[in-house]
PDB file of N, CA and C in Angstrom:
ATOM      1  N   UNK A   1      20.220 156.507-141.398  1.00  0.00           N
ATOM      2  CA  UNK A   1      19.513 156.709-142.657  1.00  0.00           C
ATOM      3  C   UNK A   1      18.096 156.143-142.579  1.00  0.00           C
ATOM      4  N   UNK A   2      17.954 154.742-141.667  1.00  0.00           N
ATOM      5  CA  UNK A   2      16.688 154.275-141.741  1.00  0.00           C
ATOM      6  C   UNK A   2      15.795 155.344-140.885  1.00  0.00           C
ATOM      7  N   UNK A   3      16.308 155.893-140.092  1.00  0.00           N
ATOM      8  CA  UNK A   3      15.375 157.555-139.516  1.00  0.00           C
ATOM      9  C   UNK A   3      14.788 158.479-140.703  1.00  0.00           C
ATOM     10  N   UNK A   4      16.472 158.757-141.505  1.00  0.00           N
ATOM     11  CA  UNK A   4      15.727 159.448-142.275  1.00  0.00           C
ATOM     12  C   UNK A   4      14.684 159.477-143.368  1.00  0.00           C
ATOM     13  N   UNK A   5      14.705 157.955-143.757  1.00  0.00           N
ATOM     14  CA  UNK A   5      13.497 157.191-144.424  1.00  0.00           C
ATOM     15  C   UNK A   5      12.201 157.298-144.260  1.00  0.00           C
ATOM     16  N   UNK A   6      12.223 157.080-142.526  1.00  0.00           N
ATOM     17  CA  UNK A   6      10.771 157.202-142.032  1.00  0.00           C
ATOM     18  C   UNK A   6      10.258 158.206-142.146  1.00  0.00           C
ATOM     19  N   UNK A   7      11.028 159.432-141.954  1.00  0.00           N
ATOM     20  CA  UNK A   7      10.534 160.711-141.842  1.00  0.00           C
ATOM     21  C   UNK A   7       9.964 161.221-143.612  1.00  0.00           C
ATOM     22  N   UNK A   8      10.702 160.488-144.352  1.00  0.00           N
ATOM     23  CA  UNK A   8      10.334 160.789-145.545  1.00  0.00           C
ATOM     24  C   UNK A   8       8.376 160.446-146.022  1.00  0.00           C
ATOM     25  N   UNK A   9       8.862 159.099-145.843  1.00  0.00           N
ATOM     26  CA  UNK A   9       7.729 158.273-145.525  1.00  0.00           C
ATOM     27  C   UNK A   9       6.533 158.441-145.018  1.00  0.00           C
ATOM     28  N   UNK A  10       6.361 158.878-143.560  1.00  0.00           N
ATOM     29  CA  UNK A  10       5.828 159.849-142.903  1.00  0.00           C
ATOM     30  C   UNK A  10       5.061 161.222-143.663  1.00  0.00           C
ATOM     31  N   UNK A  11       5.612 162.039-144.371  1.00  0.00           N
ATOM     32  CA  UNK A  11       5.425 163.145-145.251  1.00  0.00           C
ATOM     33  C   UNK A  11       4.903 162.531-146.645  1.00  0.00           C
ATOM     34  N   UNK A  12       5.136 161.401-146.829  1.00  0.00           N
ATOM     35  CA  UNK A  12       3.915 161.037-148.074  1.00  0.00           C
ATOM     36  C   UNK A  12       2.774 160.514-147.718  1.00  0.00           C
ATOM     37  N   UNK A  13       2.468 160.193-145.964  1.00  0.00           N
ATOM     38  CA  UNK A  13       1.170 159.924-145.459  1.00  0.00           C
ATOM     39  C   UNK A  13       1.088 158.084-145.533  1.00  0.00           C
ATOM     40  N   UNK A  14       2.198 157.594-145.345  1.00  0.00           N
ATOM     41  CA  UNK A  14       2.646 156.344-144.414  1.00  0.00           C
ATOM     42  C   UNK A  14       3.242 156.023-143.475  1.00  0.00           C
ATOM     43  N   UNK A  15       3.345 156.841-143.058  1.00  0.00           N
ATOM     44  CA  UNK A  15       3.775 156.561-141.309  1.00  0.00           C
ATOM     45  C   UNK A  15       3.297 157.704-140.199  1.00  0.00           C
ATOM     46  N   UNK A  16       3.818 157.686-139.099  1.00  0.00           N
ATOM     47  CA  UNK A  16       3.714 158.739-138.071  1.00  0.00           C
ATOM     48  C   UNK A  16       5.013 159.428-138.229  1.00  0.00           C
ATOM     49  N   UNK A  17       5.100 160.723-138.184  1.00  0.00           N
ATOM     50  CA  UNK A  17       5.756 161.961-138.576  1.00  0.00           C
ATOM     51  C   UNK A  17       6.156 162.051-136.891  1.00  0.00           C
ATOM     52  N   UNK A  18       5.703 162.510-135.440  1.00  0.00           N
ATOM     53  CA  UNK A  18       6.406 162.673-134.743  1.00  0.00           C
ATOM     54  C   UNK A  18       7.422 161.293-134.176  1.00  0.00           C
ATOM     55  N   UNK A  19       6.609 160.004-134.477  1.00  0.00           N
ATOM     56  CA  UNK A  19       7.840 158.711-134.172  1.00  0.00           C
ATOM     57  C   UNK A  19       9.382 159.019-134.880  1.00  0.00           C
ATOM     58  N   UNK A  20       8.976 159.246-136.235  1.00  0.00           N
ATOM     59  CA  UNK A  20      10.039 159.272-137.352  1.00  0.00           C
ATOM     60  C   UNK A  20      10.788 160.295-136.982  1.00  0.00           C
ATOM     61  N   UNK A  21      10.452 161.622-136.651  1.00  0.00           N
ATOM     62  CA  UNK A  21      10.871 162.454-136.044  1.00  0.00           C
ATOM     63  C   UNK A  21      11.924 162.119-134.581  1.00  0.00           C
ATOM     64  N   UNK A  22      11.429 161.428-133.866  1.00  0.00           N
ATOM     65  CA  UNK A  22      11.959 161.160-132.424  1.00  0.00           C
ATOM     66  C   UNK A  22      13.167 160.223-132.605  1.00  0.00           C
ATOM     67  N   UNK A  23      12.811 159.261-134.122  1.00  0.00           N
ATOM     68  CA  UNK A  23      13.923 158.685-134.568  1.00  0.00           C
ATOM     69  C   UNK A  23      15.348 159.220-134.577  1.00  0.00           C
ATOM     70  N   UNK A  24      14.900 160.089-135.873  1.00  0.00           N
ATOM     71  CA  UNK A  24      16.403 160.870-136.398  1.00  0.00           C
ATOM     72  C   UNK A  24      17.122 162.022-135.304  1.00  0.00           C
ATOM     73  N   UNK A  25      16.155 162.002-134.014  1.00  0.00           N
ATOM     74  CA  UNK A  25      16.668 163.152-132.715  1.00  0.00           C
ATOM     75  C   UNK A  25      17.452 162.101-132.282  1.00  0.00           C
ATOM     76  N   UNK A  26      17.058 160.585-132.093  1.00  0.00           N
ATOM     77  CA  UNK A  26      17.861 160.024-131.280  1.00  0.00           C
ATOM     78  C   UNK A  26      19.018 159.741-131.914  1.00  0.00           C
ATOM     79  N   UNK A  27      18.777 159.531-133.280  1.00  0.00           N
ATOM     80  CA  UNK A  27      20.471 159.081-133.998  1.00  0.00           C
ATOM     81  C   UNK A  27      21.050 160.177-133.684  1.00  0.00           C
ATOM     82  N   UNK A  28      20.845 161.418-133.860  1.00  0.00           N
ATOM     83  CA  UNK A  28      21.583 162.632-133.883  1.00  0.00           C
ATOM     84  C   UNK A  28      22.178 162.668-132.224  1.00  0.00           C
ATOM     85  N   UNK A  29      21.693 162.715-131.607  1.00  0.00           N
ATOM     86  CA  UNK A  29      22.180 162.417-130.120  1.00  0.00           C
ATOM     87  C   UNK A  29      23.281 161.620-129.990  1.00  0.00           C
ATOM     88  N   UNK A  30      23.087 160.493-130.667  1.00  0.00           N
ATOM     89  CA  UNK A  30      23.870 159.149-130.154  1.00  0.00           C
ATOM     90  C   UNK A  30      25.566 159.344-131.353  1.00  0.00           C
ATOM     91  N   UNK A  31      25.076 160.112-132.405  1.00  0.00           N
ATOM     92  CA  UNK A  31      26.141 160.770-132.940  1.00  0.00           C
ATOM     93  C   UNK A  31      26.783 161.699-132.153  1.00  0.00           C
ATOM     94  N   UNK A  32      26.673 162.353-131.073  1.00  0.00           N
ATOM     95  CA  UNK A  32      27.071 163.656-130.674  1.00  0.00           C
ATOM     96  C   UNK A  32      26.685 164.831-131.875  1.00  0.00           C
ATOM     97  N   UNK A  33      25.666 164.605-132.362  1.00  0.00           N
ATOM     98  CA  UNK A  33      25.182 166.086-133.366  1.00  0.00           C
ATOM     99  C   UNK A  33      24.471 166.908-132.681  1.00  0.00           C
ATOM    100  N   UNK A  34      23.608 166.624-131.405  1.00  0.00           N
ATOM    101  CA  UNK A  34      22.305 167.111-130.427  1.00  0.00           C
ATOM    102  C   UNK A  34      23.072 166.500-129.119  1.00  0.00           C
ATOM    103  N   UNK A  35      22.782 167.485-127.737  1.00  0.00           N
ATOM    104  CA  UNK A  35      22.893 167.046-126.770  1.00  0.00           C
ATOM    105  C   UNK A  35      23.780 167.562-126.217  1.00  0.00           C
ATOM    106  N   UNK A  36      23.964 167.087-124.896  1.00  0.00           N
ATOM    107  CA  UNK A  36      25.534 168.270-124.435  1.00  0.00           C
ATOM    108  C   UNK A  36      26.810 168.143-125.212  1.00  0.00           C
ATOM    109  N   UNK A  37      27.788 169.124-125.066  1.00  0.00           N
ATOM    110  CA  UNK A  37      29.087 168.987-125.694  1.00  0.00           C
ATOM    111  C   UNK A  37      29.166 167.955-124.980  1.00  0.00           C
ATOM    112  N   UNK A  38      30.889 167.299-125.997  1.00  0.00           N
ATOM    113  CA  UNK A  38      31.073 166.041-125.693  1.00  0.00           C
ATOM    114  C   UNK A  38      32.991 166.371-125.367  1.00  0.00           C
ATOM    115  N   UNK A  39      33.173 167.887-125.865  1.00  0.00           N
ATOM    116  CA  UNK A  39      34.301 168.228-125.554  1.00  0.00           C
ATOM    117  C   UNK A  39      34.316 169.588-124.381  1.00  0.00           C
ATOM    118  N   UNK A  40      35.415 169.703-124.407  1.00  0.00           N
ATOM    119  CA  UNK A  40      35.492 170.821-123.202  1.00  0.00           C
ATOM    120  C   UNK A  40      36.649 171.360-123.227  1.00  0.00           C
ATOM    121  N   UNK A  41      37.153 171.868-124.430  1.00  0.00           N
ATOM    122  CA  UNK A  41      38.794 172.475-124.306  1.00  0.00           C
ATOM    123  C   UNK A  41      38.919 173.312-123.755  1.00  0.00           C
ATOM    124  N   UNK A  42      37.706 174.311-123.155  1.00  0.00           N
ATOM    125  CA  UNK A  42      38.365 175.587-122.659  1.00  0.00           C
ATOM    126  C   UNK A  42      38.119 177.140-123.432  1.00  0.00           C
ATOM    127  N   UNK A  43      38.084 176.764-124.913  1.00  0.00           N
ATOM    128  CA  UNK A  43      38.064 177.610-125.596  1.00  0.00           C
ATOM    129  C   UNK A  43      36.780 178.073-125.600  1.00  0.00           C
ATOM    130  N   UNK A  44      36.458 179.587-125.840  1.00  0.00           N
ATOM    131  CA  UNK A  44      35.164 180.396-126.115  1.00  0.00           C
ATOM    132  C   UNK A  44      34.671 179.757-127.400  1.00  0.00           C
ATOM    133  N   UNK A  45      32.880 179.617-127.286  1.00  0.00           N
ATOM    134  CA  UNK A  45      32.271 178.999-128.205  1.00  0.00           C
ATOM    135  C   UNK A  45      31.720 180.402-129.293  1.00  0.00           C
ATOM    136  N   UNK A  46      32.546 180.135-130.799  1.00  0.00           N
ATOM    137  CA  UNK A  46      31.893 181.463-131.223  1.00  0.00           C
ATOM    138  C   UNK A  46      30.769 181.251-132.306  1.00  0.00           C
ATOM    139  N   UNK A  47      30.491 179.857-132.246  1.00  0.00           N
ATOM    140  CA  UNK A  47      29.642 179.278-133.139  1.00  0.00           C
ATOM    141  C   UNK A  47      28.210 180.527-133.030  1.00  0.00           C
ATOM    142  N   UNK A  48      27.377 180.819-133.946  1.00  0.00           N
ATOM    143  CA  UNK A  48      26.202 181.738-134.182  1.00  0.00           C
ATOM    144  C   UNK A  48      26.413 182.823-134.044  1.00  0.00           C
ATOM    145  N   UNK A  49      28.234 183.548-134.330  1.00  0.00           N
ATOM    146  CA  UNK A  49      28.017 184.648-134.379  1.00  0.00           C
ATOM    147  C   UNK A  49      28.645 185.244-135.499  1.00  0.00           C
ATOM    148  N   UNK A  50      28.230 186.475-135.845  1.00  0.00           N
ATOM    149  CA  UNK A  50      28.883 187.004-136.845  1.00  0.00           C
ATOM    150  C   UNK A  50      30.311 187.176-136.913  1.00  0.00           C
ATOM    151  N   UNK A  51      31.107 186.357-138.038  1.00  0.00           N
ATOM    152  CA  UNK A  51      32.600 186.412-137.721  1.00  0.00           C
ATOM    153  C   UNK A  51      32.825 187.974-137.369  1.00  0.00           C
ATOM    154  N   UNK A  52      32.680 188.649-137.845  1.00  0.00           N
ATOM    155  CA  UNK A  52      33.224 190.496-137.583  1.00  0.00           C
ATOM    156  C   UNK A  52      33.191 190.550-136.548  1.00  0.00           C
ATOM    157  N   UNK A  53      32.488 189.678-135.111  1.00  0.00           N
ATOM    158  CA  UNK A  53      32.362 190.008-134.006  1.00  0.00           C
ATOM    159  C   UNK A  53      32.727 189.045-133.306  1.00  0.00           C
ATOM    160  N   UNK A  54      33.593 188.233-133.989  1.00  0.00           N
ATOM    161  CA  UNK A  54      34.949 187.427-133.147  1.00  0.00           C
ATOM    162  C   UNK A  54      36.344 187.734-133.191  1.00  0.00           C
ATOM    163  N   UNK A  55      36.960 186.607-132.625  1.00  0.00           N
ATOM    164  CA  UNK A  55      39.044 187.288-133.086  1.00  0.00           C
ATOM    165  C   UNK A  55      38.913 186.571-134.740  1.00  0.00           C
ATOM    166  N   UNK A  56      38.043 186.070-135.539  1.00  0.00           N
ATOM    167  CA  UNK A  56      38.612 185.809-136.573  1.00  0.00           C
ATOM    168  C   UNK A  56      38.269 187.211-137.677  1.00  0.00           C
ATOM    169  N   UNK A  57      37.889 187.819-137.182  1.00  0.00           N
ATOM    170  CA  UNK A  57      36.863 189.307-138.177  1.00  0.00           C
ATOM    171  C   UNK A  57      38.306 188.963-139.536  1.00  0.00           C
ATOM    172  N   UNK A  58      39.229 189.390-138.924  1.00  0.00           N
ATOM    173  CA  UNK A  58      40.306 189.839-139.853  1.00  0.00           C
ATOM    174  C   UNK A  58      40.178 188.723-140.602  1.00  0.00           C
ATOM    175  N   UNK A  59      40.419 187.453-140.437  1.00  0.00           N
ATOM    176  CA  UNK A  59      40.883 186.446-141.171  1.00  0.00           C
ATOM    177  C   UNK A  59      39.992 186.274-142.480  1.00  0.00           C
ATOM    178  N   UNK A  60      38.387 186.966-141.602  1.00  0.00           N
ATOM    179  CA  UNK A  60      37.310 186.491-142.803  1.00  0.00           C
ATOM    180  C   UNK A  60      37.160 187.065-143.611  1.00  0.00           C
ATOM    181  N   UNK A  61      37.378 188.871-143.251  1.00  0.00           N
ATOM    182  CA  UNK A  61      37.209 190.007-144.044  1.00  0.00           C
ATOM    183  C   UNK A  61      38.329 189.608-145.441  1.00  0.00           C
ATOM    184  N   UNK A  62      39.425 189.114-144.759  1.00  0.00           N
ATOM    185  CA  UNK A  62      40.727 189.132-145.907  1.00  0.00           C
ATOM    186  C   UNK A  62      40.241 187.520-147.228  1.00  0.00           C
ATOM    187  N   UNK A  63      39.261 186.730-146.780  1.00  0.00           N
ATOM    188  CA  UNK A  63      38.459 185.866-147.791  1.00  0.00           C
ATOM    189  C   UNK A  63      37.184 186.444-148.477  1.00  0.00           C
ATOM    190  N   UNK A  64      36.743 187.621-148.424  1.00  0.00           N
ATOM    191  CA  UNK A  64      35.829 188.002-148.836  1.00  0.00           C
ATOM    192  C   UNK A  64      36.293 188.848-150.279  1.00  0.00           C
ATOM    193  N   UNK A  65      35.342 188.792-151.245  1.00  0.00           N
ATOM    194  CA  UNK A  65      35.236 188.937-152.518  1.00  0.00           C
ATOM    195  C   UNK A  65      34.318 189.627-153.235  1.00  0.00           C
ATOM    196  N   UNK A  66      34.485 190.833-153.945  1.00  0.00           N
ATOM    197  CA  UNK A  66      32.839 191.334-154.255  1.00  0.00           C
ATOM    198  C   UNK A  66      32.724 191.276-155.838  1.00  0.00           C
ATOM    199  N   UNK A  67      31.621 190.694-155.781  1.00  0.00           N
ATOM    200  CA  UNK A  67      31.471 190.413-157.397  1.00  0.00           C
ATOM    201  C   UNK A  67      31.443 191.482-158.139  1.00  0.00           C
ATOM    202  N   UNK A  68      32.362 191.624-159.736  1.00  0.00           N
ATOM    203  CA  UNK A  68      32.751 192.946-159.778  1.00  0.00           C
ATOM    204  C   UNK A  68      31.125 193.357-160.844  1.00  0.00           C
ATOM    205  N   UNK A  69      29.965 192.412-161.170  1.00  0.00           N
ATOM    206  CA  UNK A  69      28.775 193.095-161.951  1.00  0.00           C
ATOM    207  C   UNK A  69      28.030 193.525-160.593  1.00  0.00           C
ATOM    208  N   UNK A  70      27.926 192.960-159.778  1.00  0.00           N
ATOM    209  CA  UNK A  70      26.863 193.285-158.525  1.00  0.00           C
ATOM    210  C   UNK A  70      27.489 194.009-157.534  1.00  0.00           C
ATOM    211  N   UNK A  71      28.601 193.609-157.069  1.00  0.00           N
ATOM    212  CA  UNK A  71      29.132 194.374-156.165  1.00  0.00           C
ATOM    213  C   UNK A  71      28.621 193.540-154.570  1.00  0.00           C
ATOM    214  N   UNK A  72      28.092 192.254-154.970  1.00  0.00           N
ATOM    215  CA  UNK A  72      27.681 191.500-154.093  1.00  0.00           C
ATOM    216  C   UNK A  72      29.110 190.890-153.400  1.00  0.00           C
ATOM    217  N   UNK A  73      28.581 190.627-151.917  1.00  0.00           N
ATOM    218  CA  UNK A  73      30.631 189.961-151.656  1.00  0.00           C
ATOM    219  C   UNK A  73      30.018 187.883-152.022  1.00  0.00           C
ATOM    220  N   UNK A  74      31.034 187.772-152.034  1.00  0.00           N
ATOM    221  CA  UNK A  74      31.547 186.334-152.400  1.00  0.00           C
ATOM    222  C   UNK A  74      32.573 185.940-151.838  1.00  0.00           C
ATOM    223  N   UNK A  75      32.733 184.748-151.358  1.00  0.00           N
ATOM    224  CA  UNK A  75      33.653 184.147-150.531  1.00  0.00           C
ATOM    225  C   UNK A  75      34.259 183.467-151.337  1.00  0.00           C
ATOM    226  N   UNK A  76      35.628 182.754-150.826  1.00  0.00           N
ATOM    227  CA  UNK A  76      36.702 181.715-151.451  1.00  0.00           C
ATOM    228  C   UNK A  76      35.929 180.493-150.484  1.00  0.00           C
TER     229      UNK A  76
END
């Protein structure tokens, strides 16, 4: 949090913006949020893709919802 402070801080024109920056990369790292996986099960990574174009298509299509004034879909 004290990263994300600085960076705040930084953007009101008290601090340096790329330090504060380099901050919250390193917490994120040291979290495992940035950086190599930290697992390796084996399984295909389908993270960034459109569910319809994984094995879950079905699962997602069957949570989808269309709003009945717009006709917009909506999820559960």
């Amino acid at each position: 949090m004290e990263a994300r402070r600085a960076v705040k801080e930084a953007r009101s024109g008290r601090g340096d913006m790329s330090l504060a920056r380099a901050e919250v990369d390193a917490a994120k790292v040291a979290l495992g949020e940035r950086g190599p996986v930290w697992w390796n099960d084996g399984a295909p990574d389908f993270n960034r893709r459109m569910a319809k174009n994984t094995p879950y298509a079905e699962w997602a299509e069957a949570r989808v919802t269309y709003h009945s004034l717009s006709g917009r879909p909506t999820f559960e």
